[in-house]
Protein backbone atom coordinates (compact mmCIF):
# COMPACT_ATOMS: atom_id res chain seq x y z
CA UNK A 1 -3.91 58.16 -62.66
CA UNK A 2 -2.62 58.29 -66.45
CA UNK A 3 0.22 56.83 -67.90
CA UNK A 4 1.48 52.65 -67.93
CA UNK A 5 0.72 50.55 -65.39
CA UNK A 6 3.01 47.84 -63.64
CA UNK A 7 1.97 44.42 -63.30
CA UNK A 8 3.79 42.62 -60.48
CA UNK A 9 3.85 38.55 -60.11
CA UNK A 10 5.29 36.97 -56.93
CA UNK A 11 5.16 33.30 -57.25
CA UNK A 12 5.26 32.25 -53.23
CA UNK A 13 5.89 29.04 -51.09
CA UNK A 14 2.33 29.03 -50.11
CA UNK A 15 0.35 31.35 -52.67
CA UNK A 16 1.11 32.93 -56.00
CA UNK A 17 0.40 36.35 -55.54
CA UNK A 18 0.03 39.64 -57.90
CA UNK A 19 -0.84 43.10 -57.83
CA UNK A 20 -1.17 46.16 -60.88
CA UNK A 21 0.23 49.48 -59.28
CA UNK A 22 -0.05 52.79 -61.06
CA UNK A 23 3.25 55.01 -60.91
CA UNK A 24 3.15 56.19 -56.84
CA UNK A 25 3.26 52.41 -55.64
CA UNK A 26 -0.74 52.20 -55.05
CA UNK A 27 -2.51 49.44 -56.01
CA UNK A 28 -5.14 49.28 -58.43
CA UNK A 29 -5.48 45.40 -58.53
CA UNK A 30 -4.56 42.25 -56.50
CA UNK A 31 -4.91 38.68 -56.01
CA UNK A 32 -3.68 35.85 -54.37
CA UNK A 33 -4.09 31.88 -54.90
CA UNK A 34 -2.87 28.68 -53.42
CA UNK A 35 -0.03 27.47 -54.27
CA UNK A 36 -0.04 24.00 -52.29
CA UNK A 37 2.81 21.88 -51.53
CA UNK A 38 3.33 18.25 -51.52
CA UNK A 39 5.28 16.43 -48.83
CA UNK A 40 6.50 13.11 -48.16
CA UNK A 41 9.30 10.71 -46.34
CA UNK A 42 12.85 11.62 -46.07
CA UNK A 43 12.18 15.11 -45.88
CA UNK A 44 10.46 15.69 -49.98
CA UNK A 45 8.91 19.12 -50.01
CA UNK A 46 7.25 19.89 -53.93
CA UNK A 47 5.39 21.87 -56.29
CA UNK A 48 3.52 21.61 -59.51
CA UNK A 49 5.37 23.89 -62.04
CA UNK A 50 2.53 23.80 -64.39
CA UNK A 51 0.35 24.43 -61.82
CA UNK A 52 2.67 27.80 -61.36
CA UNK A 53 1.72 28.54 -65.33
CA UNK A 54 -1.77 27.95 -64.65
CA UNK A 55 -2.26 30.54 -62.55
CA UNK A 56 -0.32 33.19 -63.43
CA UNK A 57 -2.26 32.78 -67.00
CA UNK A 58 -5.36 33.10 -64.56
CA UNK A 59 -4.26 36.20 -63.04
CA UNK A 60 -3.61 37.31 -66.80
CA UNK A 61 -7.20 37.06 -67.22
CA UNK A 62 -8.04 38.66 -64.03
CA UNK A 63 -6.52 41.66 -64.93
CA UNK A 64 -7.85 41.78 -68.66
CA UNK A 65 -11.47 41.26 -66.72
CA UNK A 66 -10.24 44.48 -64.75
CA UNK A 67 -10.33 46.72 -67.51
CA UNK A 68 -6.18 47.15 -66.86
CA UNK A 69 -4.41 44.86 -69.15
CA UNK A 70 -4.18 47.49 -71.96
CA UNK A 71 -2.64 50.21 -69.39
CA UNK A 72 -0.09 47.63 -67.91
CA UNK A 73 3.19 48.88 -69.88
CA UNK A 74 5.79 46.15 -67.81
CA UNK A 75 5.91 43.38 -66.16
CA UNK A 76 8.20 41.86 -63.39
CA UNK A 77 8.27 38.82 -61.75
CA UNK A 78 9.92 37.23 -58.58
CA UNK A 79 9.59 34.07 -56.92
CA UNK A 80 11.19 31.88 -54.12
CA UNK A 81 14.57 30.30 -54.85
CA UNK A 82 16.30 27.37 -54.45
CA UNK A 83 13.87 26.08 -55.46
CA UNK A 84 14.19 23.91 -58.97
CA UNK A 85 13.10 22.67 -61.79
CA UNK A 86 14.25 20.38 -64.12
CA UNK A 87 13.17 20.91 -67.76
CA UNK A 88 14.05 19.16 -71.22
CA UNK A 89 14.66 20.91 -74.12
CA UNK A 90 11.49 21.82 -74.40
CA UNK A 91 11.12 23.63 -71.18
CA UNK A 92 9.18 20.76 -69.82
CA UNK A 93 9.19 20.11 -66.48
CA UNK A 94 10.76 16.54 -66.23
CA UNK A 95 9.64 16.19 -62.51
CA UNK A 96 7.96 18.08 -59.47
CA UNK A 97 9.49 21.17 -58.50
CA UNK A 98 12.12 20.46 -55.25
CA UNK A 99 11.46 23.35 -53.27
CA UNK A 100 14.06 25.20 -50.70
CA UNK A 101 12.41 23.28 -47.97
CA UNK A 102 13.38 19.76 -49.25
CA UNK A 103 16.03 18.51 -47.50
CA UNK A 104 16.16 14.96 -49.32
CA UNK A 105 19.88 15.97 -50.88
CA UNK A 106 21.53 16.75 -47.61
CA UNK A 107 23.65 13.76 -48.00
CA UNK A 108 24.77 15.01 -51.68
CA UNK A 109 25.18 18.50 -50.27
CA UNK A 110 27.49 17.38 -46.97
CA UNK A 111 29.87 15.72 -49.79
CA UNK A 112 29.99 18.60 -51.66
CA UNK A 113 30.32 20.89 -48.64
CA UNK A 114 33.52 18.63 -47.51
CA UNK A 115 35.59 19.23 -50.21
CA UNK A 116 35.32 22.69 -50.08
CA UNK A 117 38.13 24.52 -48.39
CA UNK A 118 37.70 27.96 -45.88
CA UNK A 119 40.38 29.71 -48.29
CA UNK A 120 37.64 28.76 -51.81
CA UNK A 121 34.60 29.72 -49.77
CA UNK A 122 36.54 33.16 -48.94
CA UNK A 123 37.85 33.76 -52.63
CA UNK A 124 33.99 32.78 -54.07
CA UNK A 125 31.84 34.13 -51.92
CA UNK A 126 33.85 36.53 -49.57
CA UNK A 127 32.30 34.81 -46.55
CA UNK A 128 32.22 31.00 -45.51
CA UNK A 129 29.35 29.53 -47.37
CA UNK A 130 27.70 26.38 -47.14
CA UNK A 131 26.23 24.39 -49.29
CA UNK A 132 23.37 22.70 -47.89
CA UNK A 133 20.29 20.78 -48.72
CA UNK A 134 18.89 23.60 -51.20
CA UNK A 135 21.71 23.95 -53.27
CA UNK A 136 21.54 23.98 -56.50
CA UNK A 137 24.21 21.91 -57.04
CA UNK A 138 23.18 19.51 -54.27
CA UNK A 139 20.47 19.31 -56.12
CA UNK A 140 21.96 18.20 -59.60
CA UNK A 141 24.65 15.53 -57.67
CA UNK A 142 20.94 13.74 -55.69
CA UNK A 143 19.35 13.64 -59.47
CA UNK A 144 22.36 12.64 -61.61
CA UNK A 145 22.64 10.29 -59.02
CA UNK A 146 19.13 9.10 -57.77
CA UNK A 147 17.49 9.86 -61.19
CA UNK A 148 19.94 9.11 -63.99
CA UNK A 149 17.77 9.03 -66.73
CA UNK A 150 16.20 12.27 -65.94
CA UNK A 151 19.36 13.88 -65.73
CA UNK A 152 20.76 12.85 -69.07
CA UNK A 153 17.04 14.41 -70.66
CA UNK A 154 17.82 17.72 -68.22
CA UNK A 155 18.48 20.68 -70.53
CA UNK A 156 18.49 23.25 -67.95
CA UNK A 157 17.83 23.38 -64.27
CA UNK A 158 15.87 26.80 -63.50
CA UNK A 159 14.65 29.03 -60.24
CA UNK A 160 10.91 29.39 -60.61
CA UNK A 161 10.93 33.03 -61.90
CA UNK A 162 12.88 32.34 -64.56
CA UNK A 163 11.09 29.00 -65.46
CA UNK A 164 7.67 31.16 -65.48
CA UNK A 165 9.73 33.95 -68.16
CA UNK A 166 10.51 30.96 -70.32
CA UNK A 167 6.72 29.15 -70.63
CA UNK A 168 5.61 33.24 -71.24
CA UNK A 169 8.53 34.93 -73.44
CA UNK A 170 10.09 31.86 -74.89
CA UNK A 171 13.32 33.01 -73.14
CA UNK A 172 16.22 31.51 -71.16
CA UNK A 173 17.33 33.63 -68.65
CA UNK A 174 17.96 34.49 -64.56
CA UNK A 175 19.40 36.95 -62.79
CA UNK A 176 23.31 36.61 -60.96
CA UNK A 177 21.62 37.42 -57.75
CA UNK A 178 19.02 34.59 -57.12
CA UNK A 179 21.81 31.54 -57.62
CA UNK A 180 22.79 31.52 -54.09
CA UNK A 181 26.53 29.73 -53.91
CA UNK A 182 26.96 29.93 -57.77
CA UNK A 183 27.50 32.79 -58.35
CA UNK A 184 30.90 34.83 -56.99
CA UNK A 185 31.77 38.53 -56.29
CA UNK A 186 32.37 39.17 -60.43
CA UNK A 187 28.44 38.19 -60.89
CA UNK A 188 29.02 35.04 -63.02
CA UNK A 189 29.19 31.75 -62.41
CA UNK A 190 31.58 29.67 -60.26
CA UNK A 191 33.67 27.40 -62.82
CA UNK A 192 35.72 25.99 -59.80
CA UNK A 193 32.47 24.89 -57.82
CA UNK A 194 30.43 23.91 -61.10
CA UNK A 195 33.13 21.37 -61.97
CA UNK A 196 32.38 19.25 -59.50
CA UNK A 197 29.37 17.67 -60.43
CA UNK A 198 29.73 16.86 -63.93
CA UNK A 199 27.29 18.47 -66.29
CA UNK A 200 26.19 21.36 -64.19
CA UNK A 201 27.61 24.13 -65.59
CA UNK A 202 26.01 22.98 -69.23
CA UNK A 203 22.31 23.04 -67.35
CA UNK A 204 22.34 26.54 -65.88
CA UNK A 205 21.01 29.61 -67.64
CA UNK A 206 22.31 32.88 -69.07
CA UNK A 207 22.99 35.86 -66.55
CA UNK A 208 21.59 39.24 -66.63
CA UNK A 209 20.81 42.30 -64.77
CA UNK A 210 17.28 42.08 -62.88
CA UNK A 211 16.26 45.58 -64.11
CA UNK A 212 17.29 44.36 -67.57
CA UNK A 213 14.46 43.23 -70.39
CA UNK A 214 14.09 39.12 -70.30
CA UNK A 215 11.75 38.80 -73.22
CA UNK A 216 7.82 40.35 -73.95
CA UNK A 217 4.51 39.43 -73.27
CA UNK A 218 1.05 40.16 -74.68
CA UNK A 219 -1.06 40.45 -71.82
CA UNK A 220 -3.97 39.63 -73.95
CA UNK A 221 -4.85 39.39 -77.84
CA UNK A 222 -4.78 42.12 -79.57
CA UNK A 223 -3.30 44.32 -77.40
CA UNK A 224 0.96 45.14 -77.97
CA UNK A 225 4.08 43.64 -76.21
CA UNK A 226 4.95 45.01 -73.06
CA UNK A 227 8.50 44.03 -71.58
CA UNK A 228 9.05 41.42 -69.03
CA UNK A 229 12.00 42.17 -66.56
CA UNK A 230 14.62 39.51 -65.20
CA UNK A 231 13.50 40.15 -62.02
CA UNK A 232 15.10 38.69 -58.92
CA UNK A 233 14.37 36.42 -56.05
CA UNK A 234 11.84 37.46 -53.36
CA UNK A 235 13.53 37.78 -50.44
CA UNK A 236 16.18 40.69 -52.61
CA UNK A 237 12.56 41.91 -54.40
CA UNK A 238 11.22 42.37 -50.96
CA UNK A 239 13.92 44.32 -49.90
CA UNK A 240 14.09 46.53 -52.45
CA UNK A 241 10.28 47.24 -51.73
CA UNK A 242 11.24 47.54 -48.04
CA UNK A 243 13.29 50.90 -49.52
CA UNK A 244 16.64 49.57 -49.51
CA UNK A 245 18.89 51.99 -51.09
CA UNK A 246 21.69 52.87 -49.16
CA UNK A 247 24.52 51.42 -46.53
CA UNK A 248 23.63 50.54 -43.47
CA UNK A 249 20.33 49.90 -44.08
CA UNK A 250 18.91 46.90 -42.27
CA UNK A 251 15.43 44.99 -43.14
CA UNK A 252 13.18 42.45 -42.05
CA UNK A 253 10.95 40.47 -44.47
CA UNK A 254 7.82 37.42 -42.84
CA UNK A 255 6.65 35.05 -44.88
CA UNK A 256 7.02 31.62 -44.96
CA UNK A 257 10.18 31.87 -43.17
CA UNK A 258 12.22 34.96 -41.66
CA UNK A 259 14.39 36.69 -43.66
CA UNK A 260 17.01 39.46 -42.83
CA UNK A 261 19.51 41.95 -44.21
CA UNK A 262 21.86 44.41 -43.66
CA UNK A 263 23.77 46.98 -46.18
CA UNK A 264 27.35 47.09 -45.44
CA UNK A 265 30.27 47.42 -47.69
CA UNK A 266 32.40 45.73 -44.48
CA UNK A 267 32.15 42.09 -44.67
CA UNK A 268 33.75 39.85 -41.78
CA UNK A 269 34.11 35.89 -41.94
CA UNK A 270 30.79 34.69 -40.23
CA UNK A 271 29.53 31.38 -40.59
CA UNK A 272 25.89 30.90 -41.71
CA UNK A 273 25.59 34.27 -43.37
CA UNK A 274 25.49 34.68 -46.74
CA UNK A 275 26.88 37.60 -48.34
CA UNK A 276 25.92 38.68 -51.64
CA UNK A 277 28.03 40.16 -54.47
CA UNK A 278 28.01 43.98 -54.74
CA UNK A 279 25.21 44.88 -57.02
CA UNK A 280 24.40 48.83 -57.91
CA UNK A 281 26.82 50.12 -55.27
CA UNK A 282 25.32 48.10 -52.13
CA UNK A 283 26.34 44.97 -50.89
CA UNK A 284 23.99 42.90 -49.04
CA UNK A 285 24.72 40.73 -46.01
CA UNK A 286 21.40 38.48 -45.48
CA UNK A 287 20.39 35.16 -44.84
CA UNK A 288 16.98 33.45 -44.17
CA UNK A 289 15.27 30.79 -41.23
CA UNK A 290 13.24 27.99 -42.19
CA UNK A 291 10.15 28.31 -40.77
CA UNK A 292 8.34 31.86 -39.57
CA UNK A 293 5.06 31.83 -40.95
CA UNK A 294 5.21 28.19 -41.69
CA UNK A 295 4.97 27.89 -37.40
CA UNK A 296 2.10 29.79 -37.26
CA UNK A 297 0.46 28.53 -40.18
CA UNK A 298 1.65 24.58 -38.22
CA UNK A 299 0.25 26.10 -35.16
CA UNK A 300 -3.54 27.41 -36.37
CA UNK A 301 -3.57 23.74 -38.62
CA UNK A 302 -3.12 21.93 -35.30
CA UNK A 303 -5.91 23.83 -33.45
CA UNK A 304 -7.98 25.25 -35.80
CA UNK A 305 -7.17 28.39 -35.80
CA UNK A 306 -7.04 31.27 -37.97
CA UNK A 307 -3.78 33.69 -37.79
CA UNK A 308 -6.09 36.56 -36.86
CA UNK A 309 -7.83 33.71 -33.44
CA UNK A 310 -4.07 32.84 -32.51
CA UNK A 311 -3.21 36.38 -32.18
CA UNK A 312 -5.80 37.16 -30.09
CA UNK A 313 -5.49 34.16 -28.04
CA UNK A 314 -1.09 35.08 -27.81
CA UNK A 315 -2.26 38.39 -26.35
CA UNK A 316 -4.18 37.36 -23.50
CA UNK A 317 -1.40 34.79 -22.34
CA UNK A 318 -0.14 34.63 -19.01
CA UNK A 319 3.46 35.53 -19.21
CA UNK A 320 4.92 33.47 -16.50
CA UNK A 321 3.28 30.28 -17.96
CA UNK A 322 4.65 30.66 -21.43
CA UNK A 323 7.16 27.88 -22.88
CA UNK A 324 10.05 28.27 -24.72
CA UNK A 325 9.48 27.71 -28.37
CA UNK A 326 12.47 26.11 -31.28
CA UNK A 327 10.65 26.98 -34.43
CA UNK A 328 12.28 24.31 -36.31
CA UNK A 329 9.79 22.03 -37.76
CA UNK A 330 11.62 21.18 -41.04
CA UNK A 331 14.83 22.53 -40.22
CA UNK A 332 16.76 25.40 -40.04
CA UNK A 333 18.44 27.77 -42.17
CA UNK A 334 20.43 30.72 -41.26
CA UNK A 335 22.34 31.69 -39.02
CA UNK A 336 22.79 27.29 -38.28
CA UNK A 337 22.22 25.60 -41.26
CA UNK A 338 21.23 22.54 -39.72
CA UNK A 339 18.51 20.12 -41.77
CA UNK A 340 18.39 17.81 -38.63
CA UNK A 341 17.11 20.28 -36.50
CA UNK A 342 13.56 20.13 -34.65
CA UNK A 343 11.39 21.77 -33.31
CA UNK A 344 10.18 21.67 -29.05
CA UNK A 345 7.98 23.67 -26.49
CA UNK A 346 10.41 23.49 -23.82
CA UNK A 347 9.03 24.51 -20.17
CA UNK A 348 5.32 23.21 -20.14
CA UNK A 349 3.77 23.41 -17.21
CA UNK A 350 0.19 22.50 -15.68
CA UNK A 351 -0.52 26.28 -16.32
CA UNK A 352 -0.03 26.35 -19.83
CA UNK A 353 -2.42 26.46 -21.67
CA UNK A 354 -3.24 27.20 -25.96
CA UNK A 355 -2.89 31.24 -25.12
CA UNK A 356 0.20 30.61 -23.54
CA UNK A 357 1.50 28.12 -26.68
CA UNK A 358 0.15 30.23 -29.14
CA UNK A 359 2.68 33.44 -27.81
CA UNK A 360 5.74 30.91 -27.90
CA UNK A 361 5.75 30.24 -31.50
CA UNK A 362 5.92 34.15 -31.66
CA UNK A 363 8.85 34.55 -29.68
CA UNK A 364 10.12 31.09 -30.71
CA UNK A 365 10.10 32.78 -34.56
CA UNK A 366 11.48 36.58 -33.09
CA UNK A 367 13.76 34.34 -30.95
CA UNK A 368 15.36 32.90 -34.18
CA UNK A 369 15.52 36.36 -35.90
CA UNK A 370 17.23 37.92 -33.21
CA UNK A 371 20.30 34.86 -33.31
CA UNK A 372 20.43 35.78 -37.10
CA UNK A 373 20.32 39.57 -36.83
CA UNK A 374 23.48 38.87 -34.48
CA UNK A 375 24.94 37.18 -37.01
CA UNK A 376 24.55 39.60 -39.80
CA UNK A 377 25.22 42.18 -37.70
CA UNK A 378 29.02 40.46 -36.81
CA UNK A 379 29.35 40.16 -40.47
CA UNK A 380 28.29 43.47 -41.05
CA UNK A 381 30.55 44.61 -38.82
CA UNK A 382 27.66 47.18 -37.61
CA UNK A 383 24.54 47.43 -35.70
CA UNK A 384 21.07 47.55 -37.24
CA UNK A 385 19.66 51.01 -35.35
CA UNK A 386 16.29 50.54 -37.36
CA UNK A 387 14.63 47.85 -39.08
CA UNK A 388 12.43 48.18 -41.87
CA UNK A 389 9.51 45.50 -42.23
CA UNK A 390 7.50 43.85 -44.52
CA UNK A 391 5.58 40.80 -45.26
CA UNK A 392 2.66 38.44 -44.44
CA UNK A 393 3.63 38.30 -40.71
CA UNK A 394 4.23 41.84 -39.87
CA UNK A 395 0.19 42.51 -40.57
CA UNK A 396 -0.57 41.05 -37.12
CA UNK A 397 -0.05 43.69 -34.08
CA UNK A 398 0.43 41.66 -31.42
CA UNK A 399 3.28 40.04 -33.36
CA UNK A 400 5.25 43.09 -34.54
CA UNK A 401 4.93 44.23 -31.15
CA UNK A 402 6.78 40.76 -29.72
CA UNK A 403 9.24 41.12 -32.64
CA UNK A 404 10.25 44.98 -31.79
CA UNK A 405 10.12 43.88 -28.01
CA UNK A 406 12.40 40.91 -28.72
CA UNK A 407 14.76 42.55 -31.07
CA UNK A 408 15.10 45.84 -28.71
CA UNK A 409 14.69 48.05 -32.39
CA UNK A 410 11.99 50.20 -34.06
CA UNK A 411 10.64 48.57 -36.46
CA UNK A 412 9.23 50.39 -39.44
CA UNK A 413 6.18 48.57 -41.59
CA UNK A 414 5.65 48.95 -45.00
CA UNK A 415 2.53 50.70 -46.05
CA UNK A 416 1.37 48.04 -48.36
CA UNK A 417 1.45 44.50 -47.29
CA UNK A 418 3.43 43.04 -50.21
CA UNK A 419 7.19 44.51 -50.52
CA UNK A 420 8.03 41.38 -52.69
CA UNK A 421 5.53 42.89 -55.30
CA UNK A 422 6.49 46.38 -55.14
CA UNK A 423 10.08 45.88 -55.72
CA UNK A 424 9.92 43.83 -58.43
CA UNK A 425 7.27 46.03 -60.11
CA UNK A 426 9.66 48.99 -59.38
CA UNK A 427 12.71 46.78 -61.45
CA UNK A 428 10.07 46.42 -64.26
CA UNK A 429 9.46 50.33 -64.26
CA UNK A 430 13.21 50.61 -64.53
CA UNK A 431 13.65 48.00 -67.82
CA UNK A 432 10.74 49.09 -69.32
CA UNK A 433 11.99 52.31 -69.38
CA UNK A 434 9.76 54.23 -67.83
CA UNK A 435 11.69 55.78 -64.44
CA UNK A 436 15.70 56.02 -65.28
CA UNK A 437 16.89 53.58 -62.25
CA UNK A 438 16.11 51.75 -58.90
CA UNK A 439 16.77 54.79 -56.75
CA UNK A 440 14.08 56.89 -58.63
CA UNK A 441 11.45 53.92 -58.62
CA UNK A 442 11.66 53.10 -55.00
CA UNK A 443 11.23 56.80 -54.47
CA UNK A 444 8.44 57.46 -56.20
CA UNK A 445 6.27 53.80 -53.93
CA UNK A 446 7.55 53.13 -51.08
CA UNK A 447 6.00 54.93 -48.01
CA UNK A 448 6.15 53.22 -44.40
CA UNK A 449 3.76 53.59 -41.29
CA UNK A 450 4.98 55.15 -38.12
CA UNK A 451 7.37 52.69 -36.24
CA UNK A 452 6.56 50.16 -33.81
CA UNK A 453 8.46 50.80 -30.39
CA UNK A 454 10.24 48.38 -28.04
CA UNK A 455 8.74 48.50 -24.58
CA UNK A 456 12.36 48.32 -22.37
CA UNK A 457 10.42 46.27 -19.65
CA UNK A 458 9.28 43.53 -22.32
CA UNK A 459 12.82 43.74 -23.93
CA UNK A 460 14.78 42.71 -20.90
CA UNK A 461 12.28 40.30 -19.30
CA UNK A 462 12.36 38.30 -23.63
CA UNK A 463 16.31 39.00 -23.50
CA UNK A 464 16.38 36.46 -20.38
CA UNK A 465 14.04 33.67 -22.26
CA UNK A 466 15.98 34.55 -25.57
CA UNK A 467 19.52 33.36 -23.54
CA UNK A 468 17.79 29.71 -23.23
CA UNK A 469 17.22 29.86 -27.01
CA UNK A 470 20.33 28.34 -28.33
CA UNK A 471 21.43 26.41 -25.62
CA UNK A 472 17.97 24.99 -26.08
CA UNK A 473 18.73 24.15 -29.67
CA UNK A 474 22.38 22.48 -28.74
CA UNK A 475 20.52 20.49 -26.24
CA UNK A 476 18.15 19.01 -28.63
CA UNK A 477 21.03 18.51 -30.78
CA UNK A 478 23.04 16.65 -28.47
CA UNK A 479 20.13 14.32 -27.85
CA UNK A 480 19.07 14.15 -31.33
CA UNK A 481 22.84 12.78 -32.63
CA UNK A 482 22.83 10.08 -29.06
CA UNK A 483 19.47 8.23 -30.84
């Protein structure tokens, strides 16, 4: 196909991955790398930012090697978030990137969360908000307070994305809609909440649109500029690949954790859902687990298996020997927000055996999509008729089919496997230029296989397990707060 190419980075909890598509949303070029993580006591979970530069400057090369760097006419990036990095003046990193799964600053983020009245949460954020663990500003109290000296050299505290667009463009910039709890329903930051950790508000970046231009790039020497767009985080990238364009649509994005969202201009108070500021008409009610395909990835480490071998072994399973699974290994997110939390196989028997384990932690991770579809859909004030679905964990059959079984909804797959990458390539067509905004982009790449049904019989018999689900969880917790 003729005319510019779109080069699309997504820099992932577990791999960096990118892809060059040509104008109808096909690809032309991928790749994918490790992108490991380093853990330790008291809950540390951390990344190598110039490990991050590394290998996007890698995949730069790839692409040149491809033949398509001097076709590639923008560039967009996206990454995880709350995730953070603290750089001197320089853009340095000044330590190891905390990433959203670090729960080390729960202490600093329960102090912060205290002072924070229902009535500020409602004017701010038009729904009650926590701040937890991965909050930025959590994050800034633990270092100003644990790391003094490294805060005083901090210069700016950035989301990965938009730490990647400074090291290539040489400018300072994120979007409004990737600083979860700092920003408020006017798209600009929080001067109320800022204020309370001294120094924050200095160390945060300039705001601008995601389809907007962040700076240029020369994909190689020799060859001219092309423009680099703000971008936005991955989950709200994803779900712009998904096709999200219009209220009441409701999507489901599997990677390293579960993520879901629902369009709706209604918003009611519920806790644990976070709901974003209006942005091109559509307001977003969404919020994201802690660990989806970080259980299954836990799961094949401890048995040597490959995501492909536990799927196979969840489908033979006998169904009246299967446990109940809590998917929280590190956590959990929405709809609980509880760092504390742990996970169990709850219901082991003499007849269970690795089949029968191996199909729990896929209900355990539908089971905890299904509590936060609830949620979202209270806050929504509206039910979710059809999901659409992307993401590393909707390539395995056997799973979709528990998900759409456990949800009771169709469920409709994206035709590539990487929405993250398509809708941030789609907001680089847009800032380049080169389609006039997101509505025509999405039209022109997103396609979706024929849904996956719910089998009623399945549905009922995983709506009984699913009702021992959170009771299981307050269990645990009750036990958990007696040690």
């Amino acid at each position: 196909m003729t005319g510019p190419l779109v080069l699309a980075i997504d820099l992932g909890t577990t791999s960096i991955k990118a892809a060059v598509f040509d104008g109808g949303g096909q690809p032309l070029f991928s790749h994918a790398a490790r992108n490991p993580v380093s853990r330790g006591p008291g809950g540390i979970a951390e990344q190598d930012a110039a490990g991050w530069l590394t290998t996007v400057q890698d995949i730069l090369a790839r692409v040149q090697a491809a033949g398509l760097a001097a076709r590639v006419g923008a560039v967009g990036l996206t990454s995880q978030v709350n995730t953070h990095v603290f750089v001197d003046a320089a853009g340095q990193p000044l330590a190891p990137a905390i990433l959203w799964q670090d729960t080390r600053c729960a202490a600093a983020a329960a102090r912060i969360d205290a002072g924070i009245s229902l009535d500020e949460r409602q004017d701010w954020w038009g729904a009650p908000l926590p701040v937890d663990a991965s909050h930025a500003l959590a994050r800034m109290a633990w270092m100003a307070e644990a790391h003094p000296d490294l805060w005083a050299r901090t210069d700016a505290v950035m989301l990965p994305k938009d730490w990647l667009i400074r090291a290539l463009t040489g400018r300072r910039v994120s979007d409004p809609l990737s600083n979860i709890g700092l920003v408020g329903a006017d798209l600009s930051y929080i001067a109320t909440l800022l204020a309370r950790v001294p120094g924050a508000a200095e160390r945060l970046v300039p705001l601008a649109a995601p389809t907007s231009v962040a700076g240029h790039l020369r994909l190689a020497p020799g060859l001219p500029e092309v423009p680099v767009a703000v971008g936005t985080m991955d989950a709200l990238a994803g779900m712009q690949g998904l096709g999200m364009r219009a209220e009441g649509d409701a999507l489901y994005l599997s990677g390293t954790s579960e993520v879901l969202g629902i369009v709706s201009d209604r918003a009611v108070p519920v806790p644990g859902v976070l709901v974003f500021p209006r942005h091109a008409g559509l307001r977003l009610h969404a919020g994201p687990t802690q660990s989806g395909g970080a259980s299954v990835g836990w799961f094949c480490d401890a048995f040597g298996l490959t995501p492909e071998a536990m799927a196979a072994e969840a489908a033979r399973a006998d169904l009246a020997e299967v446990p109940l699974f809590l998917p929280h290994l590190a956590g959990e997110r929405a709809p609980l927000w509880d760092a504390a939390a742990r996970g169990a196989f709850i219901g082991l028997s003499s007849g269970t055996g690795r089949a029968e384990m191996a199909r729990a932690v896929f209900e355990g991770v539908a089971f905890s999509a299904r509590l936060l579809l609830e949620a979202l859909e209270a806050s929504a004030a509206r039910r979710a008729e059809v999901l659409l679905c992307g993401g590393g964990g909707f390539r395995s059959a056997v799973w979709t089919q528990i998900r759409a079984d456990v949800l009771g909804r169709p469920l409709h797959r994206l035709s590539v496997p990487d929405p993250g990458l398509l809708g941030v390539g789609a907001m680089a067509l847009v800032a380049a230029g080169l389609v006039p905004d997101m509505g025509s982009a999405l039209a022109l790449v997103v396609r979706h296989d024929p849904p996956v049904l719910p089998a009623p019989e399945a549905h009922a018999a995983l709506s009984d397990r699913y009702a021992r689900y959170l009771p299981a969880y307050a269990a645990l917790r009750d036990l958990r707060t007696r040690q």
